[in-house]
Protein backbone atom coordinates (compact mmCIF):
# COMPACT_ATOMS: atom_id res chain seq x y z
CA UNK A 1 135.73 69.15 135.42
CA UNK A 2 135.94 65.41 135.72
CA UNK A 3 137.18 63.13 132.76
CA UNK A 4 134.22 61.38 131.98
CA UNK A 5 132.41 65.32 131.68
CA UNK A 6 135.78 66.04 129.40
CA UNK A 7 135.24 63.22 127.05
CA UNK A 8 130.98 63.52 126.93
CA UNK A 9 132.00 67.26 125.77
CA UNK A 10 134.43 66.45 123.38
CA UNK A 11 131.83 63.56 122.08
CA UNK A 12 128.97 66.26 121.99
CA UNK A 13 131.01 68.52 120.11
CA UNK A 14 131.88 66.28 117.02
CA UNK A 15 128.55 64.67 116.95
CA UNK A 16 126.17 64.86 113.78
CA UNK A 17 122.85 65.61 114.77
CA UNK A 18 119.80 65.15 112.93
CA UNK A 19 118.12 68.09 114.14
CA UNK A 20 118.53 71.28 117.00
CA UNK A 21 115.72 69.17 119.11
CA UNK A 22 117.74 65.86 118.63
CA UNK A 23 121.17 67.98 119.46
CA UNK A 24 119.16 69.44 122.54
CA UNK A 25 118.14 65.79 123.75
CA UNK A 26 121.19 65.00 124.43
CA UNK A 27 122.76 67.86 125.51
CA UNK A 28 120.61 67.56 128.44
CA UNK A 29 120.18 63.78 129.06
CA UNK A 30 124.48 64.50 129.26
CA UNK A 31 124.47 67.29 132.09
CA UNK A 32 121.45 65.66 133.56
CA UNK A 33 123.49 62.56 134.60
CA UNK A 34 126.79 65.38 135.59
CA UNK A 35 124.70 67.43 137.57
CA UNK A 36 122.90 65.42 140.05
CA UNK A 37 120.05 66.69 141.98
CA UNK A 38 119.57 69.80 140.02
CA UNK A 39 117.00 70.71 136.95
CA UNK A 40 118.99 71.25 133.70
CA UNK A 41 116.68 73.40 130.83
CA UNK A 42 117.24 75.15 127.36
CA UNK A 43 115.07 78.21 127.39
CA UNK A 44 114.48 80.38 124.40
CA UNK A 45 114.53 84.19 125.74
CA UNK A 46 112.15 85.86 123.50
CA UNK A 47 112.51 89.96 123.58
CA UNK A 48 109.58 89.99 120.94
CA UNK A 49 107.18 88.60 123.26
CA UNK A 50 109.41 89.36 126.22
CA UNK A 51 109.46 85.86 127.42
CA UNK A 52 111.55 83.34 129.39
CA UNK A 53 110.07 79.99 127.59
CA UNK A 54 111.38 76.44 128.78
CA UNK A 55 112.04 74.17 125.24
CA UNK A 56 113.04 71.16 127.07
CA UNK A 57 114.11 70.37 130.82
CA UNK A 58 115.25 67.71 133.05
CA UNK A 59 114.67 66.78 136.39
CA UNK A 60 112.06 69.86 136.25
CA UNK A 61 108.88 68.75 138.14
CA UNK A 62 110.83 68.90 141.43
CA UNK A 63 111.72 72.43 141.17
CA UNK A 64 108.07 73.36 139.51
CA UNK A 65 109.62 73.67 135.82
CA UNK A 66 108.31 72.01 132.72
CA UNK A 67 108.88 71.84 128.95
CA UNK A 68 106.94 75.16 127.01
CA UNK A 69 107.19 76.96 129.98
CA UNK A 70 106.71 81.00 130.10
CA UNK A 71 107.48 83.21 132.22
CA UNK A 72 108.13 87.08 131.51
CA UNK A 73 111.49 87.51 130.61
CA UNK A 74 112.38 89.99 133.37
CA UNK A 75 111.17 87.52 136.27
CA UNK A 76 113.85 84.88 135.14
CA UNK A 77 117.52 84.09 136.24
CA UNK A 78 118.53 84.04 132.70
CA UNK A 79 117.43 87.00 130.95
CA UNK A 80 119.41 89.06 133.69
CA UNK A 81 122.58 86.20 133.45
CA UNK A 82 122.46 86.81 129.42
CA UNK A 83 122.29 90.13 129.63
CA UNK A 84 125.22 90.48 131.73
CA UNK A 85 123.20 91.83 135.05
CA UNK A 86 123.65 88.67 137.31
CA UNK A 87 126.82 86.11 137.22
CA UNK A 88 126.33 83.09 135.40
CA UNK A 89 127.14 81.04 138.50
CA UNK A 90 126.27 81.83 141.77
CA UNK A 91 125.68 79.34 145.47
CA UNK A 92 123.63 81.43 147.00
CA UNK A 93 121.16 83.02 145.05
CA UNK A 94 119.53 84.75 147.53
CA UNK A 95 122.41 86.73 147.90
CA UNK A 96 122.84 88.24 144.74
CA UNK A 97 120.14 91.18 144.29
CA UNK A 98 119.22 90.67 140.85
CA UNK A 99 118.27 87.10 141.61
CA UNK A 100 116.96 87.39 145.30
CA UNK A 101 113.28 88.81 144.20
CA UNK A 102 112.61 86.96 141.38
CA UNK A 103 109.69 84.77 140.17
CA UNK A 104 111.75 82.21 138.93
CA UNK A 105 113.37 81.85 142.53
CA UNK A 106 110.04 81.22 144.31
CA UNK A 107 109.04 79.35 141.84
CA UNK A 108 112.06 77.17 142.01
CA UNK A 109 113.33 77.56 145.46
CA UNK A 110 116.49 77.56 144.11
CA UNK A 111 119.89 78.46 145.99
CA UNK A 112 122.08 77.58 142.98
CA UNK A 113 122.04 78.86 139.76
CA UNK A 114 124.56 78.29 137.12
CA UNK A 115 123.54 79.46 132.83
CA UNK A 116 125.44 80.57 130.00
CA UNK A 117 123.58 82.21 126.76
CA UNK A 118 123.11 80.67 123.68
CA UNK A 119 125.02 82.90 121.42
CA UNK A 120 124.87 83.09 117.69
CA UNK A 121 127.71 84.31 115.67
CA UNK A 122 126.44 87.38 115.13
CA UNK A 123 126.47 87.83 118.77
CA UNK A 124 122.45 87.72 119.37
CA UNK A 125 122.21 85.62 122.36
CA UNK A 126 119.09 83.76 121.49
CA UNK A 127 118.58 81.68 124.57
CA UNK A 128 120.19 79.81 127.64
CA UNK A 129 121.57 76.62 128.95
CA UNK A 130 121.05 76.52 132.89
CA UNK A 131 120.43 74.69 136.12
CA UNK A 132 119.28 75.41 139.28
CA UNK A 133 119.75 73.40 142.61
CA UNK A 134 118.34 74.21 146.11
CA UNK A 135 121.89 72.97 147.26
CA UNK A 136 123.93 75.93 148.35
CA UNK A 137 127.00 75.88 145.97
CA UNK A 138 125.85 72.61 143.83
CA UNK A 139 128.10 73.88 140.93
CA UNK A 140 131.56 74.72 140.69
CA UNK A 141 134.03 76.96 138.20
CA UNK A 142 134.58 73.19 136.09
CA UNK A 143 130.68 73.41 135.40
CA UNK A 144 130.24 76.17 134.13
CA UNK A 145 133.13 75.73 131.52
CA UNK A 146 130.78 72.66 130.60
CA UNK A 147 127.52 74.22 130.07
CA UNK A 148 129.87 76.67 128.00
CA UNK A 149 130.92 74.19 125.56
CA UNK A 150 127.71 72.76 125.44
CA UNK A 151 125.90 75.56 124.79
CA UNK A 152 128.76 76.50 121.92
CA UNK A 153 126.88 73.17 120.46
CA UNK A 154 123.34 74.27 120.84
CA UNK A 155 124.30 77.34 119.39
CA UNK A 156 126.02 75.92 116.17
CA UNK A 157 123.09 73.00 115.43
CA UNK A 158 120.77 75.87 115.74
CA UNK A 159 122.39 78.61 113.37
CA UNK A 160 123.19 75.58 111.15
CA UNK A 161 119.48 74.81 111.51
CA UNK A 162 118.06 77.89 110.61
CA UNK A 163 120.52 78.50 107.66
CA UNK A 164 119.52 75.61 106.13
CA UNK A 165 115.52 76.48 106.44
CA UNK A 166 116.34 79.88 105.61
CA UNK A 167 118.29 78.57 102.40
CA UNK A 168 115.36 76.16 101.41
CA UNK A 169 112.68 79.05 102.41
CA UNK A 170 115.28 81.34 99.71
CA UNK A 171 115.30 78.69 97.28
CA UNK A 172 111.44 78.35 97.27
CA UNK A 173 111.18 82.16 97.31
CA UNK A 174 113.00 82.41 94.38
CA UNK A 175 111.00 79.49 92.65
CA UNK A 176 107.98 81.20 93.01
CA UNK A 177 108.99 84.38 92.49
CA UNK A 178 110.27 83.27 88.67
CA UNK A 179 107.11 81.56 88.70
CA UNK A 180 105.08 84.87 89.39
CA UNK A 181 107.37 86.88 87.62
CA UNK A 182 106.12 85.01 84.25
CA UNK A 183 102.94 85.43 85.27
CA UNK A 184 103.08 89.33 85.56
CA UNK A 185 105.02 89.89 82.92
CA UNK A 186 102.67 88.30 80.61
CA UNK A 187 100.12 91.29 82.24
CA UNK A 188 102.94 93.76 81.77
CA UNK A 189 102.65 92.19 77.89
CA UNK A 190 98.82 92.84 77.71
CA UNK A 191 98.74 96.20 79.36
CA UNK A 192 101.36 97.44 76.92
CA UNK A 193 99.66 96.25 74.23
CA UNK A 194 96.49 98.21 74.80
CA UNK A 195 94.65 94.88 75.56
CA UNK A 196 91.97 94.50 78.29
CA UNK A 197 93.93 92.75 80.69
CA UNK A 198 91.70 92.06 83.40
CA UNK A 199 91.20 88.35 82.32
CA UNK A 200 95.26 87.97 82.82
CA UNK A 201 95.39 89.19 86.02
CA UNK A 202 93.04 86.56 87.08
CA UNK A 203 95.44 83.84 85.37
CA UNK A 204 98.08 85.66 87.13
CA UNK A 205 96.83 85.59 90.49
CA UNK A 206 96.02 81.73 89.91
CA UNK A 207 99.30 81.55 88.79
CA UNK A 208 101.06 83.23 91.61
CA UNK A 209 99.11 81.94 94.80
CA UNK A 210 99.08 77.88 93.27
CA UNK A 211 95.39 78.42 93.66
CA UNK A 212 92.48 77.02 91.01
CA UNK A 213 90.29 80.06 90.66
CA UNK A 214 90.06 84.24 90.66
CA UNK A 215 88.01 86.79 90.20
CA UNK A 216 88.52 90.67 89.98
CA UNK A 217 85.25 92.78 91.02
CA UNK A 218 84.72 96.15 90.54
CA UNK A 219 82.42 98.25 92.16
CA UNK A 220 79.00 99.27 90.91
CA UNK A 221 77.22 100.86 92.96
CA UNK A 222 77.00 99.43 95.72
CA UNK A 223 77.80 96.18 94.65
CA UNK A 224 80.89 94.95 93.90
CA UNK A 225 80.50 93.26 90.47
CA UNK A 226 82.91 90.54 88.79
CA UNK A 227 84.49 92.50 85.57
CA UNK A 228 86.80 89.66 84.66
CA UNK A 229 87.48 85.27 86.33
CA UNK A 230 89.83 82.62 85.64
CA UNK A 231 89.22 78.84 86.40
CA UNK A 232 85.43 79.28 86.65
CA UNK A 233 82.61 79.24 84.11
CA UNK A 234 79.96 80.69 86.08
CA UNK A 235 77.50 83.93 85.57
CA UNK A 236 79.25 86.96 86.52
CA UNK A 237 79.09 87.52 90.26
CA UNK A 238 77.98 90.18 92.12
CA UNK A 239 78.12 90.81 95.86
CA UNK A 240 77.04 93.11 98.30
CA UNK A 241 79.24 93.29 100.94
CA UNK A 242 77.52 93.30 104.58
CA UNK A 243 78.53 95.73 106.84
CA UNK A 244 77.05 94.46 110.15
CA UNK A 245 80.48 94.10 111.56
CA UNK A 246 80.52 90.08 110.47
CA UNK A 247 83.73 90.44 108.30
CA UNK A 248 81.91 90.13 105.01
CA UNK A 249 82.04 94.37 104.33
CA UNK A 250 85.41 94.18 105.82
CA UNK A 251 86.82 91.80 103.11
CA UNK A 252 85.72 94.75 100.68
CA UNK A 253 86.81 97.20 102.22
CA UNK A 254 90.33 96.35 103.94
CA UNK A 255 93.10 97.66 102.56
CA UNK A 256 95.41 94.65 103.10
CA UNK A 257 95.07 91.35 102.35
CA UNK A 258 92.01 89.70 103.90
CA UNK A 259 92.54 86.20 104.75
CA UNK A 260 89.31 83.67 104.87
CA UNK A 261 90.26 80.27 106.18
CA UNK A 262 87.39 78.69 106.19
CA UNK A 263 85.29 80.14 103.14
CA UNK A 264 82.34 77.97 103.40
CA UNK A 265 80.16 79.60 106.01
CA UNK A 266 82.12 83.55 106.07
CA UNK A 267 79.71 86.35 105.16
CA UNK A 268 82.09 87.53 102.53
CA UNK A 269 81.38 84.72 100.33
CA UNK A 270 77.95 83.78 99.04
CA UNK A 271 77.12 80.59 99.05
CA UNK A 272 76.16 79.75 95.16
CA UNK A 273 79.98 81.20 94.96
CA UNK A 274 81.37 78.84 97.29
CA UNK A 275 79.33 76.10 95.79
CA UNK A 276 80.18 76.88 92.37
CA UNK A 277 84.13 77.09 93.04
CA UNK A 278 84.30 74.66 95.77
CA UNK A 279 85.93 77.24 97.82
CA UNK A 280 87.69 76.13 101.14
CA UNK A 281 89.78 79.19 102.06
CA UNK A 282 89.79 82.32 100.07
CA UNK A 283 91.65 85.96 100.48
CA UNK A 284 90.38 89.08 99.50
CA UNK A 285 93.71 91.40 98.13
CA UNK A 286 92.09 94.74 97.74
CA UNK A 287 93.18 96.64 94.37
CA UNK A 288 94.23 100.46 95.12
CA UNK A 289 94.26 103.24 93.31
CA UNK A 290 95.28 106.86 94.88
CA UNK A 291 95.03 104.76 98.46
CA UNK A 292 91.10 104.02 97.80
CA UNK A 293 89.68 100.71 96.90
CA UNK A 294 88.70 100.52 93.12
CA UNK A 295 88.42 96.73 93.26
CA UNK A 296 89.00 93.45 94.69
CA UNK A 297 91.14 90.45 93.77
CA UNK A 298 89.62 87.39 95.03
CA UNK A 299 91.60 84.05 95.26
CA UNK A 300 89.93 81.16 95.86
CA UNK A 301 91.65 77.45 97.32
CA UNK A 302 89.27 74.05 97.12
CA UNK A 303 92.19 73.04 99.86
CA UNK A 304 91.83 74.62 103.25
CA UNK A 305 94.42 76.44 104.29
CA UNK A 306 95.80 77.88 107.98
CA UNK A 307 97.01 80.86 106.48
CA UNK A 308 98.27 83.19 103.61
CA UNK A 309 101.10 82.19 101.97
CA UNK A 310 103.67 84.14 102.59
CA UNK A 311 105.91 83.99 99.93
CA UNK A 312 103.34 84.17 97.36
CA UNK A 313 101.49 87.26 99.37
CA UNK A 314 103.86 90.03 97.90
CA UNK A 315 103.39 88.64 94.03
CA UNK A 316 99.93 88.77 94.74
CA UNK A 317 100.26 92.73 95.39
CA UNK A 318 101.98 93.23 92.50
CA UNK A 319 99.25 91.86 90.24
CA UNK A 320 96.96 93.73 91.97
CA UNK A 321 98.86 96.75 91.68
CA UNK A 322 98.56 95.56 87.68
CA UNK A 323 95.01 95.25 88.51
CA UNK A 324 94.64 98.95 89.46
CA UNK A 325 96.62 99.63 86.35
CA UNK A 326 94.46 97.53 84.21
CA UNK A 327 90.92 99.12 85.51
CA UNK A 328 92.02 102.42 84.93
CA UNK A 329 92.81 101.55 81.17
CA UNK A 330 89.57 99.96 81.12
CA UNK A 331 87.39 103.30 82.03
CA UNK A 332 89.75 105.40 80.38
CA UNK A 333 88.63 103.14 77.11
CA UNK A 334 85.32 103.16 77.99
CA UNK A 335 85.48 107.50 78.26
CA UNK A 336 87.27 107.32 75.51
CA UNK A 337 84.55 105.63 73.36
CA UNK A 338 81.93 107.95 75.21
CA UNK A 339 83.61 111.08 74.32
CA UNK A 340 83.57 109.98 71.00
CA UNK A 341 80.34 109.39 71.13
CA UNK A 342 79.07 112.89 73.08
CA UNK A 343 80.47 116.23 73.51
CA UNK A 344 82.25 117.38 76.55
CA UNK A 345 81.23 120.41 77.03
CA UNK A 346 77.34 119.79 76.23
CA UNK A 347 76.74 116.43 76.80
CA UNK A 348 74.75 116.38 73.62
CA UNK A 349 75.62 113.59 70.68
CA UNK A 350 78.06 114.53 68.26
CA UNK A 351 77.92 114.44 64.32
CA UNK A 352 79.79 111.32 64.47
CA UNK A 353 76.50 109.45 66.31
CA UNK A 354 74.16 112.52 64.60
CA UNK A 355 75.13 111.05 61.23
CA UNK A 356 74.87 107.69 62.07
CA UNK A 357 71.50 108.15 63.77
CA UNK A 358 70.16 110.38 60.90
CA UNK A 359 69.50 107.89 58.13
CA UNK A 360 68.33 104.82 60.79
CA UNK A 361 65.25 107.74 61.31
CA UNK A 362 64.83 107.68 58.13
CA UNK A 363 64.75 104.40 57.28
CA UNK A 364 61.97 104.00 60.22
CA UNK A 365 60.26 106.95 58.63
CA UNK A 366 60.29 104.87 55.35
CA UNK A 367 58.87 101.67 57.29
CA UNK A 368 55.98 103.31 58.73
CA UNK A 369 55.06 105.74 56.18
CA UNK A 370 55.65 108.39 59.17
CA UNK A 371 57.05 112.24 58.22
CA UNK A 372 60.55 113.09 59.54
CA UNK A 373 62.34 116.65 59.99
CA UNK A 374 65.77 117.55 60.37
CA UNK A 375 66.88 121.52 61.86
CA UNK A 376 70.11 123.38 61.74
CA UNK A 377 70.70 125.38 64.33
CA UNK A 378 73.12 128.48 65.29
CA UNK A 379 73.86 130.90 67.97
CA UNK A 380 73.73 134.51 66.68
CA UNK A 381 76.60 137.08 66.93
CA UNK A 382 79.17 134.34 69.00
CA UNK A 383 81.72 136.19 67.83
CA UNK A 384 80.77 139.60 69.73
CA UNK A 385 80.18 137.50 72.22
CA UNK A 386 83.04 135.70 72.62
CA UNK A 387 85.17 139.62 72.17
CA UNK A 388 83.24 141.28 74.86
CA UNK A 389 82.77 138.47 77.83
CA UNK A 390 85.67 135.76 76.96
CA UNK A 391 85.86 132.43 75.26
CA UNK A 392 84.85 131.02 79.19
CA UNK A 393 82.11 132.97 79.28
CA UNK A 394 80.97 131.69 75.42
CA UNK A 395 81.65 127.95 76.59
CA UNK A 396 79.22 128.65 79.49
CA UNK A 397 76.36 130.19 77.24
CA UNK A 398 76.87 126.76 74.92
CA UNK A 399 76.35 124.50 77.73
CA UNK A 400 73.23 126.14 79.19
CA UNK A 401 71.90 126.65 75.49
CA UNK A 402 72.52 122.93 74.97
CA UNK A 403 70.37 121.66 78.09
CA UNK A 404 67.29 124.64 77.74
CA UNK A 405 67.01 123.61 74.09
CA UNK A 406 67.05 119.62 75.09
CA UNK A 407 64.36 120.26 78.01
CA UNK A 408 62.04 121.70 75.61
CA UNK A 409 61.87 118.74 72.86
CA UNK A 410 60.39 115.04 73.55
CA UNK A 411 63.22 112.14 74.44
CA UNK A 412 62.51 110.26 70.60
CA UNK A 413 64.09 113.61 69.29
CA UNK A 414 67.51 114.10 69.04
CA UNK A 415 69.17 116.94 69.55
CA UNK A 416 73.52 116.84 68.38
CA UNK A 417 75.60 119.74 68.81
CA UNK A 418 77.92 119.45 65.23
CA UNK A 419 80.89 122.13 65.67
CA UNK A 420 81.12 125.09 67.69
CA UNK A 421 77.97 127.15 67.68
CA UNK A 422 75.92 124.70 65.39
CA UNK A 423 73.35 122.30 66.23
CA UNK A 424 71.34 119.92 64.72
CA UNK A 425 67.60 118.38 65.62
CA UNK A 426 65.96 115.14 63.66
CA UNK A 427 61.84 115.29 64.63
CA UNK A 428 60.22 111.99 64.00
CA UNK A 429 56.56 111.95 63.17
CA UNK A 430 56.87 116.02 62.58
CA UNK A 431 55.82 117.89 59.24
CA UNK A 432 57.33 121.20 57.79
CA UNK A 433 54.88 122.91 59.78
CA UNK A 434 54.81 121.50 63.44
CA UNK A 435 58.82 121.36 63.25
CA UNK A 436 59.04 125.17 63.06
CA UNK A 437 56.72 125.74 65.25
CA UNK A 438 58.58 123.07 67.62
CA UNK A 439 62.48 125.17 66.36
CA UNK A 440 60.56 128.01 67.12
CA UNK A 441 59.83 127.23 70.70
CA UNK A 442 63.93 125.93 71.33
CA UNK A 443 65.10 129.04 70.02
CA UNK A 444 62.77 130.99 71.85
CA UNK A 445 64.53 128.76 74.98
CA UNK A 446 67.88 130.58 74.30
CA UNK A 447 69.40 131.75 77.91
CA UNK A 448 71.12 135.47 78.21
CA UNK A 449 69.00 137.46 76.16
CA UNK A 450 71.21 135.77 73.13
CA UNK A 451 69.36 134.46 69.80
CA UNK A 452 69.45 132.20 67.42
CA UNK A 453 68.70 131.30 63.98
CA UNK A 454 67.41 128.32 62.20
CA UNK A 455 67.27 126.17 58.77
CA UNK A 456 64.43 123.62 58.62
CA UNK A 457 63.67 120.77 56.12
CA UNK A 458 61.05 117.84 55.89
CA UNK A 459 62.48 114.43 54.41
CA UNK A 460 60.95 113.72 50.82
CA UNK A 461 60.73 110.33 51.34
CA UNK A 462 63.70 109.57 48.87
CA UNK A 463 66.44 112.10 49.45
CA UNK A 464 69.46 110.53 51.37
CA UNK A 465 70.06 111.81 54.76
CA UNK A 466 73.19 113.98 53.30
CA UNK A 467 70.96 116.23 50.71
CA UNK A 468 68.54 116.60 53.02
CA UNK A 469 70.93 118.10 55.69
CA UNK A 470 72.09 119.99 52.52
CA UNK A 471 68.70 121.54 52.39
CA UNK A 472 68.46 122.67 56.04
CA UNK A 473 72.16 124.51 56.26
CA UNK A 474 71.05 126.04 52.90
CA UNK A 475 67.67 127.49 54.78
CA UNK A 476 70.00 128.16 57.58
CA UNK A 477 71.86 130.71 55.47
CA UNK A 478 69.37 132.33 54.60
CA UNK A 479 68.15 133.18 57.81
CA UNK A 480 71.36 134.53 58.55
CA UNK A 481 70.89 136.59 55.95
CA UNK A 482 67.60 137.43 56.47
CA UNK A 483 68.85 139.11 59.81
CA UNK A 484 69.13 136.05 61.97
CA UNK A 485 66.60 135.22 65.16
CA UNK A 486 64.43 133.46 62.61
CA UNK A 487 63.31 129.97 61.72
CA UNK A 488 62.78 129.78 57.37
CA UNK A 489 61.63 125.99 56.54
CA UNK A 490 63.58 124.67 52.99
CA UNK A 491 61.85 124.33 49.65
């Protein structure tokens, strides 16, 4: 190695370099002027894509080379010299077999080849310094050691490079994770709180994907129907996703994120929505429960964007995870309130509605001067039942009892099972006589050869709706003790 190679080395090494493309630069513009008549490059070897791909080169359009080259990895000198199969420096190419069919060497019609790896300190050799010359023996031993310490310099800018993006990626990771993290634990807050918290996640999803607007749609039917929004004041949307391959039934369906770069003319978004929001780019992070869609998260930009976020794209599961959290609360509420509201194992009413229903009737009795009737109802001999088939078996006989007695009476009249074996009926617009005959007919209903028994009483027109249920339980008892399988109207 000459002096004036020693010294550009030595300068190389302790140089500051604004970047790993300004650091390459030079690199090459220095063996480019100590390596005459040859083509100097920096390839990246990519085993991902397995590809040979030139990032800069000198003196290339000679030997048929150019900057953002490819060529498969296993069809050039250096994937073989970096992975130890063919020397690093060689004057006659076509002598060595791993060289002598190659691409590259046709492509090139190179004799000379001489390439070290760039090597990172964990050892992953990344990519390669080289040259090739169609001079028999155009390098030497002193050459080589060159392009070694060179490449020790591409190597270093590079790792120091990438740890400083990687640093600044972590830092902005952890920015917006802290930022997200607020976010969902103010939904954590709500859902342990008993809250509806649909209307957070929105805020949350705003919150965590830097985007103006959300909106979390449920099914119905099959519809998918916004339950909750956050940066809009529109009417609640609903859209039916398309499934004529276009996207737009995809982005409902998908169960990873579905990413709309341009939302103003996709399927998946109306356009009254897009208007409305001033949507640009848009992604659809389905909400999962049990592995099957049970709603959508939709997050909309008014900035277009190439691509998902990804830094923000795993906070944005989370709150949808919170999501599927969230909308099972909601129905469970929601059966909550309707099991209060009807019995289980019937379907029918319960006293809690029956009682509340009950004086309204009469009250629109009272208003138009109408009659009103009220029955108690009970099964006869349960208990013998109950000992000789089973408690299942008694269930069973409830439930069809419940729905042949409710086929046989008109939909204004309503029929409430009260505890166990006991029913009630209200008939509007029936007298004394007319609701016997109607009791009559629903006991006559009663499946499995099984009775039943009945107390019936006509409002007064004064009585409150608790004496006049008096009235009917006390007619009730006394067809039970009349010998049950009768209907006896109250005095």
């Amino acid at each position: 190695m000459d002096v004036s190679a020693i010294q550009a080395a030595a300068a190389a090494t302790s140089t500051t370099y604004r970047s790993f493309a300004d650091a390459t630069r030079s690199v090459l513009d220095l063996l480019e002027r100590h390596v005459p008549d040859a083509a100097v490059f920096m390839a990246h070897l990519d085993r991902g894509q397995f590809i040979h791909r030139i990032v800069d080169v000198r003196r290339g359009a000679d030997y048929g080379l150019r900057s953002n080259q490819a060529l498969p990895l296993g069809d050039a000198f250096c994937s073989h010299m970096a992975e130890g199969r063919g020397p690093r420096l060689t004057g006659d190419v076509g002598g060595v077999e791993e060289y002598a069919g190659l691409a590259m060497r046709q492509r090139t019609g190179a004799r000379s080849y001489v390439g070290v790896p760039l090597e990172l300190s964990d050892g992953t050799r990344v990519g390669s310094l080289a040259a090739v010359s169609r001079r028999r023996n155009a390098f030497v031993a002193a050459d080589e050691q060159l392009f070694v310490m060179l490449a020790r310099v591409l190597a270093g800018e590079l790792e120091r490079e990438s740890n400083a993006r990687d640093l600044r990626r972590f830092n902005d990771m952890l920015r917006d994770q802290a930022k997200g993290m607020g976010a969902i634990g103010r939904v954590a807050k709500a859902l342990a709180a008993g809250d509806d918290a649909r209307q957070a996640i929105c805020e949350a999803a705003c919150e965590v994907m830097d985007a103006p607007v959300a909106f979390l749609l449920e099914p119905s039917g099959r519809d998918f129907a916004s339950t909750a929004m956050a940066g809009a004041n529109v009417q609640p949307v609903t859209i039916q996703p398309r499934g004529d391959g276009s996207g737009g039934g995809k982005a409902f369906t998908a169960k990873e994120a579905y990413f709309v770069a341009d939302a103003r003319n996709h399927p998946a978004l109306a356009a009254p929505l897009v208007e409305a929001t001033s949507a640009r780019s848009a992604v659809f992070e389905p909400v999962l429960r049990d592995g099957d869609v049970c709603g959508v998260l939709i997050v909309i930009w008014q900035r277009p964007l190439d691509k998902l976020p990804e830094a923000s794209g795993g906070m944005l599961k989370l709150v949808a995870a919170q999501a599927a959290i969230a909308i099972e609360h909601a129905g469970l509420r929601a059966r909550v309130a309707a099991l209060a509201l009807t019995d289980a194992l019937t379907g029918l009413v319960t006293r809690r509605v029956f009682d509340e229903e009950l004086p309204r009737e009469l009250a629109r009795a009272r208003r138009g001067d109408t009659p009103v009737s009220v029955a108690v109802l009970d099964l006869d001999h349960m208990s013998a039942f109950n000992m000789m088939r089973g408690e299942g078996e008694g269930d069973r006989l409830v439930k069809e009892t419940a729905a042949r007695w409710r086929s046989e009476l008109r939909e204004v009249d309503v029929l409430a099972r009260l505890d166990g074996v006991e029913f009630a009926l209200v008939l509007p617009s029936c007298g004394l006589s007319e609701a016997v005959e109607v009791v009559d007919r629903v006991r006559g209903a009663t499946p499995r050869g099984q009775t039943a028994s009945a107390g019936v009483a006509r409002w007064d027109g004064e009585e409150p709706a608790e004496l006049l249920i008096a009235r009917a339980q006390e007619a009730l008892a006394a067809a039970k003790s009349s010998g049950r399988n009768v209907t006896i109207p109250a005095e």
